[in-house]
Protein backbone atom coordinates (compact mmCIF):
# COMPACT_ATOMS: atom_id res chain seq x y z
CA UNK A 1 0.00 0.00 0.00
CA UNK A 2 1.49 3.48 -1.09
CA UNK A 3 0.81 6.58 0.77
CA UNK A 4 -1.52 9.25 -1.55
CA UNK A 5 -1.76 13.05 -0.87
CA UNK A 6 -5.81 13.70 0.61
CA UNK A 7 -7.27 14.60 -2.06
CA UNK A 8 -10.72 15.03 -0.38
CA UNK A 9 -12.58 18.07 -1.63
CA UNK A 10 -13.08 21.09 0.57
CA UNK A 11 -17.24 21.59 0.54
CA UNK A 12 -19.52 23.66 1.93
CA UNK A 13 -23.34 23.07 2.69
CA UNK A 14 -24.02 24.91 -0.63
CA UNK A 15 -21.60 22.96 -2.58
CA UNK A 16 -23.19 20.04 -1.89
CA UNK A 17 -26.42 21.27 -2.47
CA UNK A 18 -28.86 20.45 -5.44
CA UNK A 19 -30.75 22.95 -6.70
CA UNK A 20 -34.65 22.17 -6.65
CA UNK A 21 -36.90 23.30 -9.47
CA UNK A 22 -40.18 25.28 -8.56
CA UNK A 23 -42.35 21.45 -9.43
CA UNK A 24 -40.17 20.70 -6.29
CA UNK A 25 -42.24 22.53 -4.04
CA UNK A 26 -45.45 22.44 -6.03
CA UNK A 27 -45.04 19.01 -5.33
CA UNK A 28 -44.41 19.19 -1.75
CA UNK A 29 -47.79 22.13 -1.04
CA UNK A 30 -47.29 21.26 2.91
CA UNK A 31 -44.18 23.12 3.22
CA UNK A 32 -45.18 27.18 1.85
CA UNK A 33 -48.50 26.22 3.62
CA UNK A 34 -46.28 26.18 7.13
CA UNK A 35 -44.06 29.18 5.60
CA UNK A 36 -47.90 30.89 5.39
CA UNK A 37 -48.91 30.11 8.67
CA UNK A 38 -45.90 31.34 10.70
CA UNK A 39 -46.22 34.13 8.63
CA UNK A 40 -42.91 33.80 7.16
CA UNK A 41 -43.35 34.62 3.65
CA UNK A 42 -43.29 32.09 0.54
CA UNK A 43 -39.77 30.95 -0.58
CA UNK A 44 -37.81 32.95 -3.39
CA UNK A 45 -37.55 29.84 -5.75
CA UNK A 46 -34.33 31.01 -7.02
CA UNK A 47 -32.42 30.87 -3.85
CA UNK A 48 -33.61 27.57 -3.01
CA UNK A 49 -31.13 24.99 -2.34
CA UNK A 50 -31.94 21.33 -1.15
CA UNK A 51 -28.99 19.95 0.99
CA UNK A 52 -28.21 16.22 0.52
CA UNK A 53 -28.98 14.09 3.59
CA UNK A 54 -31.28 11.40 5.14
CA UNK A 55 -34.17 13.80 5.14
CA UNK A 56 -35.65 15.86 2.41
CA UNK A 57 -34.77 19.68 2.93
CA UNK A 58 -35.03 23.53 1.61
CA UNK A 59 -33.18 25.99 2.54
CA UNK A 60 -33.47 29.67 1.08
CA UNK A 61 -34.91 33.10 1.93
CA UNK A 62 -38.31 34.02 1.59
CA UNK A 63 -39.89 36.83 -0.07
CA UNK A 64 -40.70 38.93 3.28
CA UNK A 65 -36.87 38.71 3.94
CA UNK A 66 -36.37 35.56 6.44
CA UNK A 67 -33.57 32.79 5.63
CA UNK A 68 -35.66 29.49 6.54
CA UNK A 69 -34.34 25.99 6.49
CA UNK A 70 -37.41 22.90 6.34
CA UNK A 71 -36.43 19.68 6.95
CA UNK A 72 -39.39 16.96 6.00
CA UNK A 73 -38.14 13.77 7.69
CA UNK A 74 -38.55 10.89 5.84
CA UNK A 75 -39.25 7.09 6.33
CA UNK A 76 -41.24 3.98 7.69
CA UNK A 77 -44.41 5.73 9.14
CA UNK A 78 -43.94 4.77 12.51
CA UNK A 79 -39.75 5.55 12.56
CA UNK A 80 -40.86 8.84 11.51
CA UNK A 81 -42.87 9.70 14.20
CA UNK A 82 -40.56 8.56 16.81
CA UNK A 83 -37.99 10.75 15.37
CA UNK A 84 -40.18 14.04 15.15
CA UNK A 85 -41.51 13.49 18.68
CA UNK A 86 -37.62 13.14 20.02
CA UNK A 87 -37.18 16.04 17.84
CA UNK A 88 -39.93 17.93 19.90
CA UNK A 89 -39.41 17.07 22.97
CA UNK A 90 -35.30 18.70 22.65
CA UNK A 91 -37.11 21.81 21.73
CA UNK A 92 -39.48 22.02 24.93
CA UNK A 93 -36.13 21.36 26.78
CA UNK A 94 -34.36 23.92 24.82
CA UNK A 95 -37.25 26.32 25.64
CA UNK A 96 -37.24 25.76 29.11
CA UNK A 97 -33.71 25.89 29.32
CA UNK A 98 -33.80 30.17 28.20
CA UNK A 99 -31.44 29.79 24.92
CA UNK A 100 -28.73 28.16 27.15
CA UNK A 101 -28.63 25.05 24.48
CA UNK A 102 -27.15 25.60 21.28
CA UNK A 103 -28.78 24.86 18.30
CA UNK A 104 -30.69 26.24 15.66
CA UNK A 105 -33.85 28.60 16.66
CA UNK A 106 -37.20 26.04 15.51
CA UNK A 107 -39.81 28.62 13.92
CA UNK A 108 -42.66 26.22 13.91
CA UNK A 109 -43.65 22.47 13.18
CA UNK A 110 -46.11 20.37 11.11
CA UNK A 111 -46.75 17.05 13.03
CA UNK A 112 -49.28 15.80 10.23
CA UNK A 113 -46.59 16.36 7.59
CA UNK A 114 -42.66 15.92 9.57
CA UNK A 115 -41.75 18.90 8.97
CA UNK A 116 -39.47 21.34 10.47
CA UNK A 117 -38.60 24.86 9.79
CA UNK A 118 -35.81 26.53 11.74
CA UNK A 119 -33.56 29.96 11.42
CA UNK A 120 -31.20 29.25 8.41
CA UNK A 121 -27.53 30.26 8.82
CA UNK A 122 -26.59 30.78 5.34
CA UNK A 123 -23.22 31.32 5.75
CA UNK A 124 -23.01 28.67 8.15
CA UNK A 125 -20.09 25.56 7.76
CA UNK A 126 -20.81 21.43 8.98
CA UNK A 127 -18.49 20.26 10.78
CA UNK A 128 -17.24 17.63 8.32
CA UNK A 129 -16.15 20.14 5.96
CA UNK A 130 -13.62 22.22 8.54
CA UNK A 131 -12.76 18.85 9.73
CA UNK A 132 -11.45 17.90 6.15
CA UNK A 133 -9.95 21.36 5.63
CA UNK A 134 -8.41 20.76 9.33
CA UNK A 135 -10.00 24.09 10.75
CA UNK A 136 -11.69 22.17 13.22
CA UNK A 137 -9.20 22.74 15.77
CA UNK A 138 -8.99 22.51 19.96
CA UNK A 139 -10.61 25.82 19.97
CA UNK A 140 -14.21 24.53 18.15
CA UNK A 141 -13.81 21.45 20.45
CA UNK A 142 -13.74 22.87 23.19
CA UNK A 143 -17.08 25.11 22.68
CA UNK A 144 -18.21 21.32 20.97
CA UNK A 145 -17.75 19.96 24.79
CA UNK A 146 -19.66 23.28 26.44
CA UNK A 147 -22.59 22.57 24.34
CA UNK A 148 -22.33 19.09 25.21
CA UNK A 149 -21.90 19.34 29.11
CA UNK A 150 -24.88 22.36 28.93
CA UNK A 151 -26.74 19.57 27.22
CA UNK A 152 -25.81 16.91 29.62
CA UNK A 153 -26.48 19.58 32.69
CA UNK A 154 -29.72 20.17 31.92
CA UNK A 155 -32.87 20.10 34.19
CA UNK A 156 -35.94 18.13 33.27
CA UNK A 157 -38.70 19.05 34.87
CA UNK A 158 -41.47 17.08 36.36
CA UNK A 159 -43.75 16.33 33.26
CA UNK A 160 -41.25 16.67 30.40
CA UNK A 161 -42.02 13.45 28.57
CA UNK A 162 -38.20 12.16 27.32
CA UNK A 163 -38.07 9.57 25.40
CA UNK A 164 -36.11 6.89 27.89
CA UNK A 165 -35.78 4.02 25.73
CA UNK A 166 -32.41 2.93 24.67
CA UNK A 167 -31.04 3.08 21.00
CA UNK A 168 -30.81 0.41 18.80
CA UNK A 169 -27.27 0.01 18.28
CA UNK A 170 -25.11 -1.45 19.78
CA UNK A 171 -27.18 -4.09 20.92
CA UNK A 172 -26.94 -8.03 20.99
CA UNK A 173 -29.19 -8.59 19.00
CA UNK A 174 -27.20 -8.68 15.49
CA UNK A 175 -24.75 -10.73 16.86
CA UNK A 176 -27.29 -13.70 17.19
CA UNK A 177 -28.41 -12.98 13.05
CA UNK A 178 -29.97 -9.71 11.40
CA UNK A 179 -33.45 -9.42 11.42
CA UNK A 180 -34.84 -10.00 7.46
CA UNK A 181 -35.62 -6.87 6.37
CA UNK A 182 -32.17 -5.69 7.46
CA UNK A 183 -30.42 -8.47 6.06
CA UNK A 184 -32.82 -7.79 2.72
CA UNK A 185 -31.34 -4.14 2.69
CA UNK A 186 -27.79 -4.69 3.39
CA UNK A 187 -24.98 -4.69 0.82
CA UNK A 188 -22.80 -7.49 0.88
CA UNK A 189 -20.04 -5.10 2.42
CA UNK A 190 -22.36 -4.52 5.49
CA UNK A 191 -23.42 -8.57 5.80
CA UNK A 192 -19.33 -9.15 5.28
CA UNK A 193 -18.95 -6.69 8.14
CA UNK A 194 -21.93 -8.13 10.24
CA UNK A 195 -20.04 -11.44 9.87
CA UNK A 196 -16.70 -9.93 11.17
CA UNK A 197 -18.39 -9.03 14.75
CA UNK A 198 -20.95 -12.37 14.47
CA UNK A 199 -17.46 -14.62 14.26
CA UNK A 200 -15.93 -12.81 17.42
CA UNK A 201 -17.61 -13.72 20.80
CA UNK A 202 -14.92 -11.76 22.77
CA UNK A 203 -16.48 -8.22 21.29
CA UNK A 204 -19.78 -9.45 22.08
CA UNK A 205 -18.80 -9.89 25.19
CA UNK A 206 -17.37 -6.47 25.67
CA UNK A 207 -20.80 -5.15 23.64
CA UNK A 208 -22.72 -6.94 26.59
CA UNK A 209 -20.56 -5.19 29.31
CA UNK A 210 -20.99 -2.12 27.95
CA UNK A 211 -24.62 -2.21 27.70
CA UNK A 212 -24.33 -3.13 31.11
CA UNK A 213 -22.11 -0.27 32.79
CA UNK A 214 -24.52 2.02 30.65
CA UNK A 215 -27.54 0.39 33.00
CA UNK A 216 -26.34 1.24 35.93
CA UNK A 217 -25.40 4.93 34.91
CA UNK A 218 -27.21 7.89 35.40
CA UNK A 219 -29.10 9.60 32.36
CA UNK A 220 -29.01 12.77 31.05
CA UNK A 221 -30.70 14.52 28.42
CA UNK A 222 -28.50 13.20 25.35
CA UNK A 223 -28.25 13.72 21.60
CA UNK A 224 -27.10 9.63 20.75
CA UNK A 225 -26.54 10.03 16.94
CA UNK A 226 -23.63 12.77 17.39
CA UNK A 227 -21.11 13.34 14.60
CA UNK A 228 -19.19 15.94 13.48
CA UNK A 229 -21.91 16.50 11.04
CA UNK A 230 -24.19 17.38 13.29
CA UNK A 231 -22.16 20.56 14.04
CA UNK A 232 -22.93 23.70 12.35
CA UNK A 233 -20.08 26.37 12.54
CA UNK A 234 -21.02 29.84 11.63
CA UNK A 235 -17.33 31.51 11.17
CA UNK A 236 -18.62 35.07 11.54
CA UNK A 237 -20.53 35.00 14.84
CA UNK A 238 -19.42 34.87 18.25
CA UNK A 239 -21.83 31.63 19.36
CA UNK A 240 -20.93 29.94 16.12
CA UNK A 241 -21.39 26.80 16.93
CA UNK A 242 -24.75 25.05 16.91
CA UNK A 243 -25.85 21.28 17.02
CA UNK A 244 -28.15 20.41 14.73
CA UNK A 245 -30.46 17.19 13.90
CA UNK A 246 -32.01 15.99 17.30
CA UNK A 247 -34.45 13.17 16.00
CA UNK A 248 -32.60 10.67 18.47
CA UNK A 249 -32.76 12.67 21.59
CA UNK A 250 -33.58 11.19 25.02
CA UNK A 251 -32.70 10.80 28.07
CA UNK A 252 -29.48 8.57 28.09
CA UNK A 253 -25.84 7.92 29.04
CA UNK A 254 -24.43 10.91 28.66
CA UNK A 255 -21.06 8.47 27.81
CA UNK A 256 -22.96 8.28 24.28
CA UNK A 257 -22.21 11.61 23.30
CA UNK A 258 -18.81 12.03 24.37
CA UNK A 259 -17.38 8.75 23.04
CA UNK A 260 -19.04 9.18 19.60
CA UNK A 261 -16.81 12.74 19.59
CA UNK A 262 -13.63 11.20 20.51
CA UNK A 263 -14.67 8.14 18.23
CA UNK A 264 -14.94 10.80 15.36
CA UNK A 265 -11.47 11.63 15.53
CA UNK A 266 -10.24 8.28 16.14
CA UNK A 267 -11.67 7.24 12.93
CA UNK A 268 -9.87 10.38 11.54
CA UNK A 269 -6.77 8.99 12.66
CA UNK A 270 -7.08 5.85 11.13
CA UNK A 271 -8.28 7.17 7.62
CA UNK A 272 -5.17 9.32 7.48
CA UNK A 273 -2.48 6.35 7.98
CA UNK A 274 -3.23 6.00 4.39
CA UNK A 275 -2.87 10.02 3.64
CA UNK A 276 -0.12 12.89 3.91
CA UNK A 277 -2.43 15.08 6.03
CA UNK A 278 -0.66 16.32 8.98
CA UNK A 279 2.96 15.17 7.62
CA UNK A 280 5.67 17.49 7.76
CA UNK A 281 6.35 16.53 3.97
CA UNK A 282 4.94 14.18 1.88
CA UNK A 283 6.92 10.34 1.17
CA UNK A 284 5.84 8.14 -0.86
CA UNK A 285 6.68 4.75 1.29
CA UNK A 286 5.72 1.07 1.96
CA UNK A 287 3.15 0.73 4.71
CA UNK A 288 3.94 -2.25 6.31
CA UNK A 289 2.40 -3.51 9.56
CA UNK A 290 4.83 -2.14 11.46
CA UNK A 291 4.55 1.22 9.91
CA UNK A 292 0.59 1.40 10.00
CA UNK A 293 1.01 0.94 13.97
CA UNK A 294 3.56 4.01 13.84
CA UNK A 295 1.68 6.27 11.41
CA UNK A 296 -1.79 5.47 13.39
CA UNK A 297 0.05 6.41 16.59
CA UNK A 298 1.24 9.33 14.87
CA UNK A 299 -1.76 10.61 13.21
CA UNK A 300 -3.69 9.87 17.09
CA UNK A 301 -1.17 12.03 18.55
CA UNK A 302 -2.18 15.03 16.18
CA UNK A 303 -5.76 14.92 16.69
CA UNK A 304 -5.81 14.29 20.39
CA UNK A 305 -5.95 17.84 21.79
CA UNK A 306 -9.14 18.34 20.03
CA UNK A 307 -10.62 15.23 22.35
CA UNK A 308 -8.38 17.22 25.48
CA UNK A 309 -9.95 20.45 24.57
CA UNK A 310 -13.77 18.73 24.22
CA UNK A 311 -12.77 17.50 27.68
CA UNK A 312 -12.03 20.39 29.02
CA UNK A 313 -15.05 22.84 27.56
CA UNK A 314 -17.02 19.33 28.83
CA UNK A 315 -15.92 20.12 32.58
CA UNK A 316 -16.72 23.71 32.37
CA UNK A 317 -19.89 23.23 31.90
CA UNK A 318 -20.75 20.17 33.60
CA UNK A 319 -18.04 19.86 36.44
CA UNK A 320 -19.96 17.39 38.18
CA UNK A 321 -19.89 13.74 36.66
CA UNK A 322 -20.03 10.05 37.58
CA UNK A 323 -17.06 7.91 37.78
CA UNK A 324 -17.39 5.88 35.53
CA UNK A 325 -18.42 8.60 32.39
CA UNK A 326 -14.67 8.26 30.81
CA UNK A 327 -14.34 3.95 30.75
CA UNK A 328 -17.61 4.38 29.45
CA UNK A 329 -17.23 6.79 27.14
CA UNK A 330 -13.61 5.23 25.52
CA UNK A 331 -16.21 1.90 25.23
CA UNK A 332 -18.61 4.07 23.13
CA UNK A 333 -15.85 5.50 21.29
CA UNK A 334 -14.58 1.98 20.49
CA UNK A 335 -18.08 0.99 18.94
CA UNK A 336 -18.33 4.44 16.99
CA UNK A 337 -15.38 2.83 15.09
CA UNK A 338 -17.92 -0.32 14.15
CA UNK A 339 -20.49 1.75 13.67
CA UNK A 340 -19.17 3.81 11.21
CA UNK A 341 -17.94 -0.05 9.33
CA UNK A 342 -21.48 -0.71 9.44
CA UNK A 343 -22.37 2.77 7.79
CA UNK A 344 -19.46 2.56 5.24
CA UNK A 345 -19.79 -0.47 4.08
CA UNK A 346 -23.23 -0.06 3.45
CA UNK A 347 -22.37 2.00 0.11
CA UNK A 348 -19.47 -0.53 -0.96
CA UNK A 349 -20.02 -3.96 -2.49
CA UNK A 350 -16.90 -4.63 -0.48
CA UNK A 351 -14.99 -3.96 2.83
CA UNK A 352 -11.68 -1.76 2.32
CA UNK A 353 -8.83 -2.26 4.13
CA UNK A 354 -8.46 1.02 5.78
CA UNK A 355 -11.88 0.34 7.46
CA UNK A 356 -10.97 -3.34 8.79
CA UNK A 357 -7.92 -1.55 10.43
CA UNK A 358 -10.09 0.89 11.97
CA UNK A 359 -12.81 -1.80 13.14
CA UNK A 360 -10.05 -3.58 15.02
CA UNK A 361 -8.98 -0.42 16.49
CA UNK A 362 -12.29 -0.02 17.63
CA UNK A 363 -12.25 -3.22 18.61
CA UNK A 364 -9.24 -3.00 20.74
CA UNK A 365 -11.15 -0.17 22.43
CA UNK A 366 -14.05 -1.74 23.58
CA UNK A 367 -12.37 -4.77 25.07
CA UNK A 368 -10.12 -2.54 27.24
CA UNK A 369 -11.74 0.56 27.31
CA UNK A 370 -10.21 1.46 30.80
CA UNK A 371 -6.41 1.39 28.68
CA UNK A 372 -8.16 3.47 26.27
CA UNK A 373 -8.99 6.51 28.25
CA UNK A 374 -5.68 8.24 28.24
CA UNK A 375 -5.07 7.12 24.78
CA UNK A 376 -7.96 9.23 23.83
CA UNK A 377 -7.38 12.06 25.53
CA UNK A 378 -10.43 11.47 27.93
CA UNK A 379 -8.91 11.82 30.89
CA UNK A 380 -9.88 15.17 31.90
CA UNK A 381 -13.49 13.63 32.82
CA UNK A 382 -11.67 11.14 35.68
């Protein structure tokens, strides 16, 4: 395997953005009608946008002068209105919390059809993209692990109906055999990977003590599908940084959160063995087992004050936290790294190699998650 330069294109929201025609929104009525009743205005067509995602969405300015994002979620009926109830009941807790959460302002909601319409921040970066373009430095990590621990910190008051169940994944159940209509939908990456964690009984093992230690823990409010996607970084404001996309919120180990941000730049790590990024030159050389070790340690190294400062802007805000939080949380970092196998390979007809070597970091992680906490950089929660 050669080394290659990252070639990864620098994008913003509106480069990855398709354009939709005005039959786009003739065909979709439900969303001017909620523009019309929060008296927003009807969208200028030709500043409409639809961002790529899981969910249909517009985002554009309206003709009285407002910049208004909709998101329609999309899906199995009854999927769908789990998600938009989660994604209701954040924004009662937001509200009661007097703007202290970040993330973006909700205008108004349309049960019957999923949709959402919130404040759009045109100008407004994902995380992903300053991640690639390595702006997303210790700085926007640490206000990452204020919003977090503000998130983690707050109150729920009597009668605030969180959702308490527990996400899917992980979860035993896969290990025994995929249900049909998953195993109908996956690619034959995703059932190779499925068979990777089926065949090992130690990981399920350390799957079934971390669902265990995450029993006994105490339960915040908690976002459970966090990514650097989710962030939204607005380069010209003060608060610039928002999280966005809260269908899976509900009260939950709090450990979710902050090992799926330190998992996110694990995974980083990995993917760059096989890239310059971060060298002080670029060498074209044979990586051999030996050197992958090195060069992962390497690229770790680089990326770990970002999980120090998340740590830190974490404690600010919530300086109060269980023992456990950072075993637990270098566990849920450990299965980020099979999640995101999972979510890979379901676009690939086959498994690549950088992905096995990050599934058995992962691995490695959740078997000895207690040797992974200063690895990480989590030990400012201890």
């Amino acid at each position: 395997m050669k080394l290659r330069h990252d070639t990864l294109p620098v994008q913003s929201d509106h480069d990855n953005a398709v354009r939709f025609q005005a039959i786009d929104l003739d065909r979709a009525p439900e969303v001017e009608a909620l523009l019309h009743r929060l008296d927003l205005g009807r969208f200028d067509r030709e500043t409409v946008t639809g961002p790529v995602g899981r969910n249909d969405a517009w985002a554009g300015h309206t003709d009285a002068g407002h910049a208004v994002f909709v998101k329609r979620l999309v899906g199995a009926r009854d999927d769908v209105r789990a998600r938009l109830r989660r994604a209701l009941s954040y924004e009662r807790l937001a509200a009661a919390s007097g703007g202290v959460l970040c993330s973006p302002r909700l205008l108004g909601a349309d049960p019957e059809n999923a949709l959402l319409a919130f404040d759009y921040q045109a100008g407004a970066r994902i995380g992903r993209d300053l991640v690639v373009a390595e702006r997303f430095g210790p700085e926007l990590s640490r206000s990452a692990g204020r919003a977090l621990g503000l998130l983690h910190s707050a109150p729920v008051e009597s009668g605030h109906d969180l959702d308490r169940s527990v996400p899917h994944l992980p979860s035993l159940r896969p290990f025994e055999g995929l249900p049909p209509a998953m195993f109908d939908a996956s690619s034959s990456a995703a059932l190779e990977a499925w068979r990777l964690l089926q065949n090992d009984p130690r990981l399920r093992d350390a799957v079934a003590a971390l669902l265990h230690a995450e029993e006994l823990a105490p339960r915040t409010p908690a976002h459970c599908d966090l990514r650097v996607d989710q962030f939204l970084i607005d380069e010209g404001s003060r608060d610039r940084l928002s999280v966005t996309d809260w269908e899976e919120f509900r009260l939950a180990d709090p450990a979710r959160d902050v090992g799926a941000f330190a998992g996110e730049w694990l995974h980083r790590s990995i993917l760059d063995i096989v890239t310059s990024r971060g060298d002080a030159e670029f060498v074209d050389v044979t990586l051999t087992r030996e050197r992958v070790l090195s060069r992962g340690v390497e690229k770790l190294t680089r990326l770990r004050p970002n999980i120090e400062a998340f740590c830190a802007g974490y404690r600010q805000a919530r300086p109060e936290t269980d023992p456990g939080l950072a075993e637990r949380a270098a566990g849920f970092a450990g299965w980020h790294m099979l999640d995101r196998l999972i979510a890979g390979a379901s676009q690939r007809p086959r498994l690549l190699p950088v992905e096995r070597a990050a599934a058995g970091v992962g691995r490695t992680a959740l078997l000895d998650p207690a040797q992974f906490i200063t690895v990480l950089g989590l030990g400012g929660l201890r």
